[in-house]
Structures are given as C-alpha cells and as structure tokens.
Protein backbone atom coordinates (compact mmCIF):
# COMPACT_ATOMS: atom_id res chain seq x y z
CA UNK A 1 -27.63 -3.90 -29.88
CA UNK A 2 -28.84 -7.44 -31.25
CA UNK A 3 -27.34 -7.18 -34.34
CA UNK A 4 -24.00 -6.90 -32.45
CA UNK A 5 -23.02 -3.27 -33.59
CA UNK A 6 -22.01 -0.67 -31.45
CA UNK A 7 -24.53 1.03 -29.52
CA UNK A 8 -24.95 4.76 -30.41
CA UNK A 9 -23.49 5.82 -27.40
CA UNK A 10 -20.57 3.80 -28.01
CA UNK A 11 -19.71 5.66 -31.77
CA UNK A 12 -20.49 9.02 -30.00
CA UNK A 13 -18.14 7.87 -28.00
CA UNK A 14 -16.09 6.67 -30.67
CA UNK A 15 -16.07 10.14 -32.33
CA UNK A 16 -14.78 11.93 -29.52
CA UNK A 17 -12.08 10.16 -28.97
CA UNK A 18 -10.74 10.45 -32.55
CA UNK A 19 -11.82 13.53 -32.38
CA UNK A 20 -9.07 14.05 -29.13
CA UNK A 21 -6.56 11.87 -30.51
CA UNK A 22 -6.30 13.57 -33.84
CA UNK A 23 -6.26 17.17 -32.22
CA UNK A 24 -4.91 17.59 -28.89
CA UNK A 25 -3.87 14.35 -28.12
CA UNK A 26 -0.44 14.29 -29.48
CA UNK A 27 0.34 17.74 -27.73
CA UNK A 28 -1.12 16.72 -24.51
CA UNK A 29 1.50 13.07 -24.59
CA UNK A 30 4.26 15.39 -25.90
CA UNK A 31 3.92 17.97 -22.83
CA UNK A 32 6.58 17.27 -19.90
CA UNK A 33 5.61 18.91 -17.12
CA UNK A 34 8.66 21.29 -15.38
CA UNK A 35 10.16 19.93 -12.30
CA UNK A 36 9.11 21.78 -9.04
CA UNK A 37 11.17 24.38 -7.49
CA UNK A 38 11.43 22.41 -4.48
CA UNK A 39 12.72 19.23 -3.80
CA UNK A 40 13.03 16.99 -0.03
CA UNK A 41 16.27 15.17 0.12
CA UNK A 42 15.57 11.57 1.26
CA UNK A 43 18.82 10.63 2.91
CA UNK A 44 19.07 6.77 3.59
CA UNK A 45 21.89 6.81 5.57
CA UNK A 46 20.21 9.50 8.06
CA UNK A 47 17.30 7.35 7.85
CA UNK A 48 18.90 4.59 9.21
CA UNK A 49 20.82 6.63 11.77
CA UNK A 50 17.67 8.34 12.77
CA UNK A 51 16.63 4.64 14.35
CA UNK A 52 19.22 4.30 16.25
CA UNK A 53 19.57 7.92 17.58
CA UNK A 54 17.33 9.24 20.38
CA UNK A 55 18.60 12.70 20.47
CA UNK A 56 15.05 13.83 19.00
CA UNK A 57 11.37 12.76 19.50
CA UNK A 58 10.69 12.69 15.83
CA UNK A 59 11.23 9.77 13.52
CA UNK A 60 12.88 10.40 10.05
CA UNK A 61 9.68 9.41 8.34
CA UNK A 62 7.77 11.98 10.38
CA UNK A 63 10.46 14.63 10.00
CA UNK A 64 10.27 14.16 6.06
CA UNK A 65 6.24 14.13 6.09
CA UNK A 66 6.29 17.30 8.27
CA UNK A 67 8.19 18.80 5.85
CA UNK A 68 6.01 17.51 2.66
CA UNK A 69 2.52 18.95 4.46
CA UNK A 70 4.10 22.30 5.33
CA UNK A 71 5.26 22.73 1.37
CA UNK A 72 1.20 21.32 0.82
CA UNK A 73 -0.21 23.63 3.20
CA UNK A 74 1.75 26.45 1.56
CA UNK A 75 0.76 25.80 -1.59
CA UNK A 76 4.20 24.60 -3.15
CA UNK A 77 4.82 21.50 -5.08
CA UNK A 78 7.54 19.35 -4.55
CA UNK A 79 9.65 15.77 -5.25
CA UNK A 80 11.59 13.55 -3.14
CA UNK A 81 15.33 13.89 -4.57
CA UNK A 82 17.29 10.67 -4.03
CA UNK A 83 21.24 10.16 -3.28
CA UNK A 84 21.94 8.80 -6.68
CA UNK A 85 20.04 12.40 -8.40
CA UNK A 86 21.52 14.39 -5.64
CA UNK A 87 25.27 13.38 -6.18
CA UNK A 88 24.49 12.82 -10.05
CA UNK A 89 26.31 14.52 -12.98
CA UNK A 90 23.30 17.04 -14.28
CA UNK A 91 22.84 19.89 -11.81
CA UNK A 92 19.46 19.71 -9.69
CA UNK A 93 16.58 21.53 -11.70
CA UNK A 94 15.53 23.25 -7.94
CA UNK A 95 15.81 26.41 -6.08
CA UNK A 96 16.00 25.21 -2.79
CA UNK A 97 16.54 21.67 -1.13
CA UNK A 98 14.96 20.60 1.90
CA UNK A 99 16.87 18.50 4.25
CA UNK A 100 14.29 16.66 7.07
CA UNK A 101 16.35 15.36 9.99
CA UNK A 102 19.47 14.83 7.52
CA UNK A 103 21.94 14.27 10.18
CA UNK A 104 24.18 11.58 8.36
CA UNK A 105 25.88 12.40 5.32
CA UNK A 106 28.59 11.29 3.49
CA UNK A 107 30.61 13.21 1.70
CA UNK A 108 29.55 13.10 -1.85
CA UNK A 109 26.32 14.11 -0.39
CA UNK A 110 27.93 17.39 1.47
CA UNK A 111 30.28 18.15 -1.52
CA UNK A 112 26.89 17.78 -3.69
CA UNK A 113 25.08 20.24 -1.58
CA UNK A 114 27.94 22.66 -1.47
CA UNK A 115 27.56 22.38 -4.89
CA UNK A 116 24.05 23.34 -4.98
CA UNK A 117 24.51 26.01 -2.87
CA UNK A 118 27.63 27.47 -4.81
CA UNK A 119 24.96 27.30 -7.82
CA UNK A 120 22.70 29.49 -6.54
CA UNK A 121 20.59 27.05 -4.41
CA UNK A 122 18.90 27.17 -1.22
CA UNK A 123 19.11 24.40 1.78
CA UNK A 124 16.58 24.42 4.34
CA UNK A 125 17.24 22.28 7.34
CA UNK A 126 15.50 21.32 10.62
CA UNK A 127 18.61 20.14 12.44
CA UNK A 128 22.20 20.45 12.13
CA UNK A 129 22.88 18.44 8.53
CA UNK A 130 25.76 16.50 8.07
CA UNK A 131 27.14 16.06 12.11
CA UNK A 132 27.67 12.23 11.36
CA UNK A 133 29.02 10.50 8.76
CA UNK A 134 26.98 7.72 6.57
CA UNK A 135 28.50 5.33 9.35
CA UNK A 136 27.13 7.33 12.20
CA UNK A 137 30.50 8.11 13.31
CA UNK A 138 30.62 11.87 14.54
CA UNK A 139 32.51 14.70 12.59
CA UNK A 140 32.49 17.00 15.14
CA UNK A 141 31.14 20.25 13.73
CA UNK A 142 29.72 19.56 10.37
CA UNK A 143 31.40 20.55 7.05
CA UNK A 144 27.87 22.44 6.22
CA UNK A 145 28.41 25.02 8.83
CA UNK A 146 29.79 27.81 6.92
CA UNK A 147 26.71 27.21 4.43
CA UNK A 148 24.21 28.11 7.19
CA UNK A 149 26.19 30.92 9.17
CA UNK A 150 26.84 29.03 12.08
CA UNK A 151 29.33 29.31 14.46
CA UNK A 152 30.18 27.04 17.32
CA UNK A 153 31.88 26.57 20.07
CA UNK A 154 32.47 22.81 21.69
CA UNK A 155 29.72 20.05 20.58
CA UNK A 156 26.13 21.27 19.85
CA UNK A 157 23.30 21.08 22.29
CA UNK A 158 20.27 19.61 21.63
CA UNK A 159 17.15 21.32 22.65
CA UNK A 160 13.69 19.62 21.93
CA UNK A 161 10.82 21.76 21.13
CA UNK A 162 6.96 21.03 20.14
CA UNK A 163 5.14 23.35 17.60
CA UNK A 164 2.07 24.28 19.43
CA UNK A 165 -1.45 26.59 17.62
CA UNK A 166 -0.42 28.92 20.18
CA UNK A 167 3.53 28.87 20.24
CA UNK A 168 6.53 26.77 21.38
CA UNK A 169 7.21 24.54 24.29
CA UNK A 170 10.45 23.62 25.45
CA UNK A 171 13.55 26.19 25.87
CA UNK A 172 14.04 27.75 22.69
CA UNK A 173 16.12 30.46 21.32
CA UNK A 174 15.02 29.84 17.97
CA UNK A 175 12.38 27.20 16.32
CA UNK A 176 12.18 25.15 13.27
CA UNK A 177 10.09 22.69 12.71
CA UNK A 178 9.69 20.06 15.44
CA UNK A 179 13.26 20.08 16.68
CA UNK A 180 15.76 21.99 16.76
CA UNK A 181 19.75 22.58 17.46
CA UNK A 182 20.94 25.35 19.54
C-alpha cells in the first residue's frame, strides 16, 4: 500500500496465523511423533569390509537401499539405527531390526542384538551377520547362529543370486534379497 501499511491480504494473513498459533499450534510443536517399528542397522565396520570383500555383487550402500525401498514399497516406515543407539543403554523402541549385508560385527554389536532378540525383537538379515569381526578377521561360524536356526557344518558357501520379475537366477536353495548364504 502507499501509505506503507499492510496490504489486506497480508492481515488476513496475519489473522490466520494467530488464529493457528493460539489454537493448535502449541499441540501441533508439542506432538513427538512414535518411532517406527522398523529400523536398518547401518554397520560401519561392515561397510568398510564390504569394500574390500568380493564375495557378493552388491555394494553395502546398495544392500542397505534395497532394503529401505522394499520396507517403501511395502508400505512400512523406517530409520537408520546407528552403532552408538544400537549398543546404547535405553532398549531399541523397534520390533524388528534389519541387518543389510552386516557381515562385520564386533561384539558389542552381537551382544546388543542378542539383546534385542532376547527382548522380544526380530532380526532380518540378507547374509550371514556377524562372520567377521570389526577388523575383518574371520570368526568362523558367527556367534548369531543360534538366533537364526542355523546349523553348519565346515565354512559357509557363498551362492550369488539375482532377483528377477519372473524368479531367481543362480543356484539357490533358498533366496533373500540379492544374495544369499547357503
């Protein structure tokens, strides 16, 4: 306006925002929203071992994005769950933990997920979790196994297998997402 006021859109404007602020607005800031059920662990250390391990065709960071757009496609929310809130004092607020391509763990991070597990959690894993320590070194059979129900004799196999419209490639006795051990 030339007289320098506000224009009247801009104290219509004006109104409805008080209007908000004195009303809703302070429940709407106050709200938290609850954490999702489901949570994807992002494991440096298997990140980093990942690089420098060619026993699958999948990066780490394509193994952890799989596993985000399946959750999307189904419908589910989720958040990334670091070491520090994984091996943290206060329980995890989830049902069920999903481990992409989390081959290296140390173990805080297995005695953490035992943990979860013992609390009524679920793990959901690609790949064998937790054959290699955070150093890469091998463990042999990992200190998960009881947690999934598997049993085995001598050293894993690894058997590579592609997710196809129409089914799987690759020999298979069982499928996960991209890759998985047999």
């Amino acid at each position: 306006r030339p007289d320098g006021g506000p224009t009247l859109e801009l104290e219509q404007l004006a109104r409805a925002v008080a209007e908000v602020r004195d009303s809703a607005g302070p429940l709407l800031f106050a709200a938290t929203a609850d954490p999702p059920k489901i949570a994807i662990y992002d494991s440096h250390a298997s990140r980093h071992f990942c690089a420098v391990n060619a026993d699958y065709n999948t990066a780490f960071s394509e193994a952890q994005e799989a596993a985000a757009q399946l959750l999307r496609l189904a419908g589910h929310d989720y958040q990334f769950v670091s070491r520090d809130k994984l091996t943290g004092a206060a329980p995890l607020p989830h049902t069920a933990l999903v481990l992409p391509r989390c081959q290296a763990l140390d173990e805080g991070e297995r005695n953490a997920l035992r943990a979860f597990v013992e609390g009524g959690g679920a793990l959901i894993a690609d790949v064998l979790p937790g054959r290699f320590d955070a150093h890469g070194q091998p463990g042999g059979h990992t200190a998960l196994d009881d947690l999934f129900g598997i049993q085995t004799k001598g050293e894993p196999e690894v058997a590579v297998l592609t997710l196809h419209a129409d089914g799987i490639a690759g020999d298979a006795r069982d499928a996960g997402w991209a890759a998985v051990d047999r």
